[in-house]
PDB file of N, CA and C in Angstrom:
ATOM      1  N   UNK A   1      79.265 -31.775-150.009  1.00  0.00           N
ATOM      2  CA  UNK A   1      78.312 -32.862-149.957  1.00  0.00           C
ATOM      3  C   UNK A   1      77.176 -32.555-150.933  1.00  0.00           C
ATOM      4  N   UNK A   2      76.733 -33.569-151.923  1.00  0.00           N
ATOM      5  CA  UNK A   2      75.703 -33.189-152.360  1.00  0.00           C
ATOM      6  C   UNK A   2      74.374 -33.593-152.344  1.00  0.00           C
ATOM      7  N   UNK A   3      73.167 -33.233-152.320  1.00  0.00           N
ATOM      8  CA  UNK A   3      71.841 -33.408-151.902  1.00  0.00           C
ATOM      9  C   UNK A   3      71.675 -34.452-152.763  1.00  0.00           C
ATOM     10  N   UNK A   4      71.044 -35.299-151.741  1.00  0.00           N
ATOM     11  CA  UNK A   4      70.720 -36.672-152.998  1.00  0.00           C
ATOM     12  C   UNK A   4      69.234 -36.647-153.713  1.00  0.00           C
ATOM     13  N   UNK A   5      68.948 -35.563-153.360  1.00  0.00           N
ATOM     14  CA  UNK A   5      67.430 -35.318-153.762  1.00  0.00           C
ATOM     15  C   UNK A   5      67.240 -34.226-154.842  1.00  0.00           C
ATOM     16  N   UNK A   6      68.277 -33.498-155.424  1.00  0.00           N
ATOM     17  CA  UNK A   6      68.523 -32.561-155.971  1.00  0.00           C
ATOM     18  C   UNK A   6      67.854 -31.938-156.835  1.00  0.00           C
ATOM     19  N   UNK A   7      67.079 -33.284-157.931  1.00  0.00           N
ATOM     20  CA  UNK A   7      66.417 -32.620-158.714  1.00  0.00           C
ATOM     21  C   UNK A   7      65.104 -33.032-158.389  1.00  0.00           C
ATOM     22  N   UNK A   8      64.805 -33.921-157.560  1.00  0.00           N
ATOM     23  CA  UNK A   8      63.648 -34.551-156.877  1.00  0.00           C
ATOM     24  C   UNK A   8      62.921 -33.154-155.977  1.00  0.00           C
ATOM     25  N   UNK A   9      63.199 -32.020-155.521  1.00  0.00           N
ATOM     26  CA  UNK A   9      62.936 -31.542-154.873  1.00  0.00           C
ATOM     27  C   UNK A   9      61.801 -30.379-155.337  1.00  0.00           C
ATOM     28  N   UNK A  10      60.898 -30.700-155.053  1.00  0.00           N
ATOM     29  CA  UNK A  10      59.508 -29.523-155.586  1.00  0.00           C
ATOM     30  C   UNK A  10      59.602 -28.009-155.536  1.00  0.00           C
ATOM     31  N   UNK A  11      60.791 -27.784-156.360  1.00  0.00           N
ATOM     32  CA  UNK A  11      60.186 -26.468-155.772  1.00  0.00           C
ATOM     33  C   UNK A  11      60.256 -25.768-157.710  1.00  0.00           C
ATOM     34  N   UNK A  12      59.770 -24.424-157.241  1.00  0.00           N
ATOM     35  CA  UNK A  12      58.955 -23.994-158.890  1.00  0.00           C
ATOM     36  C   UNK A  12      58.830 -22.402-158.223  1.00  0.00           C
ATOM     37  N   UNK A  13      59.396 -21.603-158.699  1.00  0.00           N
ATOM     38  CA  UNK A  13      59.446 -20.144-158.793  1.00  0.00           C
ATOM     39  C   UNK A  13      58.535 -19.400-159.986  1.00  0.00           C
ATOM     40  N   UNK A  14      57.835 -18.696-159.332  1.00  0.00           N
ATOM     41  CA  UNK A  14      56.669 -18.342-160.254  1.00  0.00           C
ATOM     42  C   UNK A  14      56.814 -16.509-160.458  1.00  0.00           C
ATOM     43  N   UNK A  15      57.642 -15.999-161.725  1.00  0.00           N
ATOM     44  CA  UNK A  15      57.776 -14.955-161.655  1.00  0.00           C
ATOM     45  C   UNK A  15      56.695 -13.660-161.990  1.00  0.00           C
ATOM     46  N   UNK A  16      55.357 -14.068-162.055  1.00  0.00           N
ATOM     47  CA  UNK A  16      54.447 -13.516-162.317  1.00  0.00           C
ATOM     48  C   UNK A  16      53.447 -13.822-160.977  1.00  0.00           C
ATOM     49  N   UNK A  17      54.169 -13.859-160.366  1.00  0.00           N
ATOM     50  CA  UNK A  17      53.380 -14.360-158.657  1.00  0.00           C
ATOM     51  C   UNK A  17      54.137 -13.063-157.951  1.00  0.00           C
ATOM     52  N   UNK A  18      53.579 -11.817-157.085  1.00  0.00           N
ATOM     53  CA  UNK A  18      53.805 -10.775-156.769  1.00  0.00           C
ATOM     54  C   UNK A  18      55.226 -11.140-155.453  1.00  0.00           C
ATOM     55  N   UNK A  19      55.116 -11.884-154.953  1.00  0.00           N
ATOM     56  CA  UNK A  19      56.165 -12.200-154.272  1.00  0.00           C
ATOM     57  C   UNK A  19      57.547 -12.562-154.343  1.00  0.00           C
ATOM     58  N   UNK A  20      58.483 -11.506-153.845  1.00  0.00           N
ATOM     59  CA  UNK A  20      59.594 -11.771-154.466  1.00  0.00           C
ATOM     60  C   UNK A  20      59.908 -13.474-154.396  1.00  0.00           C
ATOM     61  N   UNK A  21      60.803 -13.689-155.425  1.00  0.00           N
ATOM     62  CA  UNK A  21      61.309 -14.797-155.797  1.00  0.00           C
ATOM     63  C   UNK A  21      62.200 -15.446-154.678  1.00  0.00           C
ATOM     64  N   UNK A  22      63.075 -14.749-153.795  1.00  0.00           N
ATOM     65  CA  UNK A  22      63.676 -15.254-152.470  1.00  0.00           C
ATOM     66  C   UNK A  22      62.562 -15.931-151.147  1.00  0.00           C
ATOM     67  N   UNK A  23      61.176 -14.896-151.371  1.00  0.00           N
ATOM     68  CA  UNK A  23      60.211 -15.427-150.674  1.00  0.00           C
ATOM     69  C   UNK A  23      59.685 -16.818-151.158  1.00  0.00           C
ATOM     70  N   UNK A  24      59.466 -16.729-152.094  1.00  0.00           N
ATOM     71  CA  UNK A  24      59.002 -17.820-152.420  1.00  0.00           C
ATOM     72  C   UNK A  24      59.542 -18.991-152.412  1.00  0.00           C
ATOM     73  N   UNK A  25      60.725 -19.503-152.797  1.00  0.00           N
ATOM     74  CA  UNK A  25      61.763 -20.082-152.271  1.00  0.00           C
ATOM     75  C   UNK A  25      61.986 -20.350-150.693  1.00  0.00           C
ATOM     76  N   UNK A  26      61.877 -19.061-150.503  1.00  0.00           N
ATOM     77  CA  UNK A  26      61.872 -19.065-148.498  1.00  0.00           C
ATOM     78  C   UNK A  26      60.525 -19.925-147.888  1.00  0.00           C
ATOM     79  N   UNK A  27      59.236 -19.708-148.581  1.00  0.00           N
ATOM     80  CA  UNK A  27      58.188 -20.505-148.169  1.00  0.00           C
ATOM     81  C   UNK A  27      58.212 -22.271-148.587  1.00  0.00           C
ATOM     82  N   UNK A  28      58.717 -22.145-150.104  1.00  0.00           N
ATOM     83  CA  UNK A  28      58.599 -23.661-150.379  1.00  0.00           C
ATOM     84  C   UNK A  28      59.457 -24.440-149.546  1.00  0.00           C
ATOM     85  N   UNK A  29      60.555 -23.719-148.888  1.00  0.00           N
ATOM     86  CA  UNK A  29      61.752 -24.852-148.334  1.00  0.00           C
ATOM     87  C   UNK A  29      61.248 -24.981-147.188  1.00  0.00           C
ATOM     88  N   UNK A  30      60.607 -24.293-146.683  1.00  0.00           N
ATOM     89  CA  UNK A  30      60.001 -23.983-145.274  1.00  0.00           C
ATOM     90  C   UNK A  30      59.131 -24.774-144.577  1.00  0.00           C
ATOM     91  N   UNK A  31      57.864 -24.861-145.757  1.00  0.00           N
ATOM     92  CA  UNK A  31      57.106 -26.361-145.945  1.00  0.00           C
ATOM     93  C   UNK A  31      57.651 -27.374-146.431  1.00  0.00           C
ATOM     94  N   UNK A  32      58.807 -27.968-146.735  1.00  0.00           N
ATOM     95  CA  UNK A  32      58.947 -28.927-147.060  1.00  0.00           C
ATOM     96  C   UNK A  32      59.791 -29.525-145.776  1.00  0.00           C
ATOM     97  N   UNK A  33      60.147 -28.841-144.944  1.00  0.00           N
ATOM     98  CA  UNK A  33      60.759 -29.078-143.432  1.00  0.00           C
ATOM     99  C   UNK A  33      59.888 -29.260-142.802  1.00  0.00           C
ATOM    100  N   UNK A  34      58.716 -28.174-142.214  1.00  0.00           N
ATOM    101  CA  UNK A  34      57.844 -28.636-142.370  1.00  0.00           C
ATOM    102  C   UNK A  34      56.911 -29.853-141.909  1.00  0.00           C
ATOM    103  N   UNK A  35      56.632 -30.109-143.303  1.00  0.00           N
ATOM    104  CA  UNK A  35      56.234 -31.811-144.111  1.00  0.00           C
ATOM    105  C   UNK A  35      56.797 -32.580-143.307  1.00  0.00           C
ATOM    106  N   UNK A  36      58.025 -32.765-143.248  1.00  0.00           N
ATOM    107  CA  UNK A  36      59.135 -33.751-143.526  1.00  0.00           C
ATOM    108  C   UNK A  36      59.499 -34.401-144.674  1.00  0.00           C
ATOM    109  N   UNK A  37      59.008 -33.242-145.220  1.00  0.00           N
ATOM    110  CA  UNK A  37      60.116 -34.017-147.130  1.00  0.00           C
ATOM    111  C   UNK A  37      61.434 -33.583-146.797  1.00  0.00           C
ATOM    112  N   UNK A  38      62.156 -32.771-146.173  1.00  0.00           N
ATOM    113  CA  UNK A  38      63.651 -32.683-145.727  1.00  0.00           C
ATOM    114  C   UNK A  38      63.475 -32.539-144.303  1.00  0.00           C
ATOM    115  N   UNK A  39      64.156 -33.581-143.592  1.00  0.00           N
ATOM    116  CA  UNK A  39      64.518 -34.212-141.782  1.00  0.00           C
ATOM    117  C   UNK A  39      65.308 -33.060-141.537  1.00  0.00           C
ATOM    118  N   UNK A  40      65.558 -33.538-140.093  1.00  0.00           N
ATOM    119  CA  UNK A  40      67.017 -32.934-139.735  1.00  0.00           C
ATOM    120  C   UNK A  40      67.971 -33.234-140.300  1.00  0.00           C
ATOM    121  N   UNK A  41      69.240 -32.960-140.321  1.00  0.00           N
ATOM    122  CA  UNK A  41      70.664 -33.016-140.964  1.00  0.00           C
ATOM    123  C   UNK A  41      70.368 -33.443-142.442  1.00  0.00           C
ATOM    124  N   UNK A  42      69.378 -33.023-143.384  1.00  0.00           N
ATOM    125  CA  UNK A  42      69.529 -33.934-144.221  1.00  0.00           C
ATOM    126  C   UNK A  42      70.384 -32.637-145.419  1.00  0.00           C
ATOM    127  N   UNK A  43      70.819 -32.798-146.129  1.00  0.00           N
ATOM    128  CA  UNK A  43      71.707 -31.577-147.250  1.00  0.00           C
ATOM    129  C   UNK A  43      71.040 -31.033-147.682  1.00  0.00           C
ATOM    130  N   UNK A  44      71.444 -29.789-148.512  1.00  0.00           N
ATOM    131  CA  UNK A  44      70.215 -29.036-149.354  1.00  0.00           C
ATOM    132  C   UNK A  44      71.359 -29.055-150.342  1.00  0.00           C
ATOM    133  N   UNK A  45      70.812 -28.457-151.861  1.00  0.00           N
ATOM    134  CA  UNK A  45      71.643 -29.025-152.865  1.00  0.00           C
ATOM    135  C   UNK A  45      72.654 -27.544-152.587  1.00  0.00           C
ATOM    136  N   UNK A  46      73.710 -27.582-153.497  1.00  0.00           N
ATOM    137  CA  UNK A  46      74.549 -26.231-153.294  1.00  0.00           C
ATOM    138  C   UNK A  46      73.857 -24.982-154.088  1.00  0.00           C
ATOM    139  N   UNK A  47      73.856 -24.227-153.367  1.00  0.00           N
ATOM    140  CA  UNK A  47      73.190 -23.070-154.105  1.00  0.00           C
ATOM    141  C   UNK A  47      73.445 -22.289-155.041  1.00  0.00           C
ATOM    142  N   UNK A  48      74.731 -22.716-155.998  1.00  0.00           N
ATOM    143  CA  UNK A  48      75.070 -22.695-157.511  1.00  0.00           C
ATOM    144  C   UNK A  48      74.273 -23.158-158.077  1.00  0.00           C
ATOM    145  N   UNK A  49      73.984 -24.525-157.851  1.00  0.00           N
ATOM    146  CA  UNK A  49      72.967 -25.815-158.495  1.00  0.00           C
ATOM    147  C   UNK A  49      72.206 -25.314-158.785  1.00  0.00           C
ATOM    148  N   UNK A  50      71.224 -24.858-157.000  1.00  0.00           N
ATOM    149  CA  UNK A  50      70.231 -25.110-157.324  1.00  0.00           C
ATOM    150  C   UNK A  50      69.341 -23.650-157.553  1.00  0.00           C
ATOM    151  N   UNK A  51      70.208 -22.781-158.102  1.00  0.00           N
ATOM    152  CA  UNK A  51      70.140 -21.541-158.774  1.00  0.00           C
ATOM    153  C   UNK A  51      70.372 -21.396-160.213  1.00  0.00           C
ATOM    154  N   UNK A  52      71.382 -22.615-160.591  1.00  0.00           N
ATOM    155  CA  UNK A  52      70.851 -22.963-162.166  1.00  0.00           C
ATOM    156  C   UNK A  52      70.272 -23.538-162.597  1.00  0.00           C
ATOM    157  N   UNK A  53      69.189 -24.676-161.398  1.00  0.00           N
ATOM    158  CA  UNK A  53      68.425 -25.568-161.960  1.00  0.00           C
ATOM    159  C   UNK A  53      66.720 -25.081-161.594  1.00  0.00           C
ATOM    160  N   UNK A  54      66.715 -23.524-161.157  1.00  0.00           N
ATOM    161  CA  UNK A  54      65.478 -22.806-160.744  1.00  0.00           C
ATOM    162  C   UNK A  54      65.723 -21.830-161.700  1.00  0.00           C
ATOM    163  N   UNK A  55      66.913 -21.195-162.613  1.00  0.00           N
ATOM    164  CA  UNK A  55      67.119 -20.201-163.417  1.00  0.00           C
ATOM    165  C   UNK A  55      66.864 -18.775-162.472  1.00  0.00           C
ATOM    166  N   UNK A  56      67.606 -19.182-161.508  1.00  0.00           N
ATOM    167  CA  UNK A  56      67.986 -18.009-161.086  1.00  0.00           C
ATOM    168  C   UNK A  56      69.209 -16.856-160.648  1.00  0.00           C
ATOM    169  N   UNK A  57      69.274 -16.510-160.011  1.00  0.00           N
ATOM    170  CA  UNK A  57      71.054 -15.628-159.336  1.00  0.00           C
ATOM    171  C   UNK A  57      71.523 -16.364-158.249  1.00  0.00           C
ATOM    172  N   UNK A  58      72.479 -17.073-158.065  1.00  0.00           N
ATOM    173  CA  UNK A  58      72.842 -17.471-156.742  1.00  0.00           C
ATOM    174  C   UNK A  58      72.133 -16.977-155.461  1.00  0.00           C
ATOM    175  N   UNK A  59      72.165 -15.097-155.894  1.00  0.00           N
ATOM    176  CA  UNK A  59      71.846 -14.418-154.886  1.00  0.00           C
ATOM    177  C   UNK A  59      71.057 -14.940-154.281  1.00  0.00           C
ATOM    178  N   UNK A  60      69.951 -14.835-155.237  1.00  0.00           N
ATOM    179  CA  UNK A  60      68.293 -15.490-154.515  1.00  0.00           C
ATOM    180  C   UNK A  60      68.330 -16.481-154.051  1.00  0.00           C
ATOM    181  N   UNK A  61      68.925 -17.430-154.185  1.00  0.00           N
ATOM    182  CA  UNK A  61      69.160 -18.971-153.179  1.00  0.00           C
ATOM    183  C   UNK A  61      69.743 -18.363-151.929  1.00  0.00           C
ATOM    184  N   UNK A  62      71.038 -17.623-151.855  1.00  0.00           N
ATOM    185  CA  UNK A  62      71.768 -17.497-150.550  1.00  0.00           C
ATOM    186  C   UNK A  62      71.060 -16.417-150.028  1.00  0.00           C
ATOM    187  N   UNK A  63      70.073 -15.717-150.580  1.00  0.00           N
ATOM    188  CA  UNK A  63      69.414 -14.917-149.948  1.00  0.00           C
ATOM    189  C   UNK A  63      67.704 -15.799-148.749  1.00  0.00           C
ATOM    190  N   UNK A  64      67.552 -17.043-149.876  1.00  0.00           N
ATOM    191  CA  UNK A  64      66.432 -17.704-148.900  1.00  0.00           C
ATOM    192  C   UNK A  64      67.375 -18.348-148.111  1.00  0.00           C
ATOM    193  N   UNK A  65      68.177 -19.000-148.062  1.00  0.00           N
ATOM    194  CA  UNK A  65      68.751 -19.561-147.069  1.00  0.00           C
ATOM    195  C   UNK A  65      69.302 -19.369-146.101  1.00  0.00           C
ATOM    196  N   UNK A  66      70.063 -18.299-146.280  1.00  0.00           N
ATOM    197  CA  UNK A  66      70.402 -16.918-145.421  1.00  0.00           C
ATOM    198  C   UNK A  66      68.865 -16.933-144.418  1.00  0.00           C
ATOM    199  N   UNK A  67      67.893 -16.477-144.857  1.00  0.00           N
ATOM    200  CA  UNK A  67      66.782 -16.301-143.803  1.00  0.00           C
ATOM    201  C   UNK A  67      66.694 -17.308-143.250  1.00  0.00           C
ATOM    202  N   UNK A  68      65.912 -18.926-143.694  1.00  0.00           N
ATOM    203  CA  UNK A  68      65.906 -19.793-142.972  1.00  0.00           C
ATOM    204  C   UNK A  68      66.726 -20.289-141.541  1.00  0.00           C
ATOM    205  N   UNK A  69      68.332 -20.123-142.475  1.00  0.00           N
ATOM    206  CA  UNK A  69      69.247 -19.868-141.299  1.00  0.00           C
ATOM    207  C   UNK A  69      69.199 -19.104-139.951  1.00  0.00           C
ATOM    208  N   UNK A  70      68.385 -18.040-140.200  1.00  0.00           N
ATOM    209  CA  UNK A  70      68.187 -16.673-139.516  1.00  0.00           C
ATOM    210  C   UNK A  70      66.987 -17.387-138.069  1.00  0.00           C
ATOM    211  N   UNK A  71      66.392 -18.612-139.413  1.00  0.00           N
ATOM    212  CA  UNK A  71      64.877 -18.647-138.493  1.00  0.00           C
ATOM    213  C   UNK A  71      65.021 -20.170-137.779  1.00  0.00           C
ATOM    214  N   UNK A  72      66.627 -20.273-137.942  1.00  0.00           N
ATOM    215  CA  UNK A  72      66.697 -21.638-137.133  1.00  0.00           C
ATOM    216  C   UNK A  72      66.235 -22.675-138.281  1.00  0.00           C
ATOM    217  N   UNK A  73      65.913 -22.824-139.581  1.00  0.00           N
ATOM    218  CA  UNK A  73      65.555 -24.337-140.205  1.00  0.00           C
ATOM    219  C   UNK A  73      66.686 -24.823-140.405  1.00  0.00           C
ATOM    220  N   UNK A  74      67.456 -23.714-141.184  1.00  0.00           N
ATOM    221  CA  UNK A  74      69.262 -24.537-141.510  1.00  0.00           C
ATOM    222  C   UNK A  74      70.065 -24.140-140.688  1.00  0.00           C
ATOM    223  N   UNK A  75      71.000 -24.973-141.291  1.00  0.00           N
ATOM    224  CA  UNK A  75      72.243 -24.850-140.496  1.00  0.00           C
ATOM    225  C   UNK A  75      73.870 -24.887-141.608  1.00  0.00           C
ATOM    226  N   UNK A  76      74.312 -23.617-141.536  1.00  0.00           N
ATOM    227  CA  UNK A  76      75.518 -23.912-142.331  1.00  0.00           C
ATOM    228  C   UNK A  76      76.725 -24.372-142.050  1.00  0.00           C
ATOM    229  N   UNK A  77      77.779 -25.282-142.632  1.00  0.00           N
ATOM    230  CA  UNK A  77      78.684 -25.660-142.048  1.00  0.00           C
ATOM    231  C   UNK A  77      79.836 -24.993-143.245  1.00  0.00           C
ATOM    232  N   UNK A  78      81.286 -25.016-143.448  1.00  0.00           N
ATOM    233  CA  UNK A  78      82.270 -24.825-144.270  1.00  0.00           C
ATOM    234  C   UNK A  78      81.368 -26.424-145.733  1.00  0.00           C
ATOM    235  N   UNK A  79      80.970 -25.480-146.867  1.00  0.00           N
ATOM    236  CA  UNK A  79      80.671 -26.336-147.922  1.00  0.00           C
ATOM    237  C   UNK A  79      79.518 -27.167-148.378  1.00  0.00           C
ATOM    238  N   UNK A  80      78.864 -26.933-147.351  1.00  0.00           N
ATOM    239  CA  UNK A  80      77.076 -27.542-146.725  1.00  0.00           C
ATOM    240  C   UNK A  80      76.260 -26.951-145.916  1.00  0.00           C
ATOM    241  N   UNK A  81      74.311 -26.318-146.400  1.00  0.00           N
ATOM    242  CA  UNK A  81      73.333 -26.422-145.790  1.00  0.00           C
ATOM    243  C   UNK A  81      72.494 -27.497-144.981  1.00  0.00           C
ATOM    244  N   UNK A  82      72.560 -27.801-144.546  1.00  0.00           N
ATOM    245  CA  UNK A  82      71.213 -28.741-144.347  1.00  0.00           C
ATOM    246  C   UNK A  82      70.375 -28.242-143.201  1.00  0.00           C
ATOM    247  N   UNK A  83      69.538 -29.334-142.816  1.00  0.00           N
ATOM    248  CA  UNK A  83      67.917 -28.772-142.195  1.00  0.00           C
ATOM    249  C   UNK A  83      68.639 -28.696-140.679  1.00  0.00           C
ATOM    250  N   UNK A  84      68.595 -28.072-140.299  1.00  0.00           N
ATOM    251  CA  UNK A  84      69.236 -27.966-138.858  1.00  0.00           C
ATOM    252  C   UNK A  84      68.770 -29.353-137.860  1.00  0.00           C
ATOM    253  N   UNK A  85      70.255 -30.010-137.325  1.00  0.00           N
ATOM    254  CA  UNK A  85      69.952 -31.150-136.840  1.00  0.00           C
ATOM    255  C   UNK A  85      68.976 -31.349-135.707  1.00  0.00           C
ATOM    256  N   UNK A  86      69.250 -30.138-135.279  1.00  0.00           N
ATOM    257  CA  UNK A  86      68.722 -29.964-134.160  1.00  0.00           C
ATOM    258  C   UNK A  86      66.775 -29.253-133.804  1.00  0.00           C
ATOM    259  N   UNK A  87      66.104 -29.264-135.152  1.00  0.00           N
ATOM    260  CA  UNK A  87      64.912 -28.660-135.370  1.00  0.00           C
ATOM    261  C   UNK A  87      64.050 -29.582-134.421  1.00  0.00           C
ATOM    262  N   UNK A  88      63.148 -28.974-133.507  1.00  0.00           N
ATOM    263  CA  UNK A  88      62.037 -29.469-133.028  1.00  0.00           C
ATOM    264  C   UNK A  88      61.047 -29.983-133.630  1.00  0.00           C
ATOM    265  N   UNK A  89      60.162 -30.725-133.536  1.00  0.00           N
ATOM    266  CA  UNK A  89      59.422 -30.819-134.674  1.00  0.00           C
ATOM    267  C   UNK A  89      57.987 -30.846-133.526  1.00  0.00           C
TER     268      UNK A  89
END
């Protein structure tokens, strides 16, 4: 499935900002759930994408998402992230 918001999505990795780059990533997606700039169930782009469209390693995407996952925001299924349907708000 792919995120229909893909390139719409604010986020900006700042490698001269002391925080690793997975953190940072880990905070922007975090607030944007958050916000409600991404609901429940809504997709996140695939983390090939959106690791070549931040110029980064896959790693660092499946490494923030991996946490989020950890902290209850997402939810992974076979081929798709999204915001966990089930988030309290």
């Amino acid at each position: 499935m792919r995120h229909p918001h893909g390139a719409e999505l604010p986020l900006r990795l700042d490698r001269s900002d002391p925080a690793p780059l997975p953190a940072q990533l880990v905070r922007q997606l975090r607030e944007l759930v958050v916000s409600g700039a991404l609901r429940p169930g809504e997709p996140l782009p695939p983390t090939r994408g959106l690791a070549a469209r931040l110029g980064v390693s896959r790693g660092t995407v499946v490494t923030a998402y991996d946490q989020l996952h950890g902290e209850g925001y997402l939810h992974a299924t076979t081929g798709a992230t999204v915001v966990h349907p089930d988030l309290a708000r």
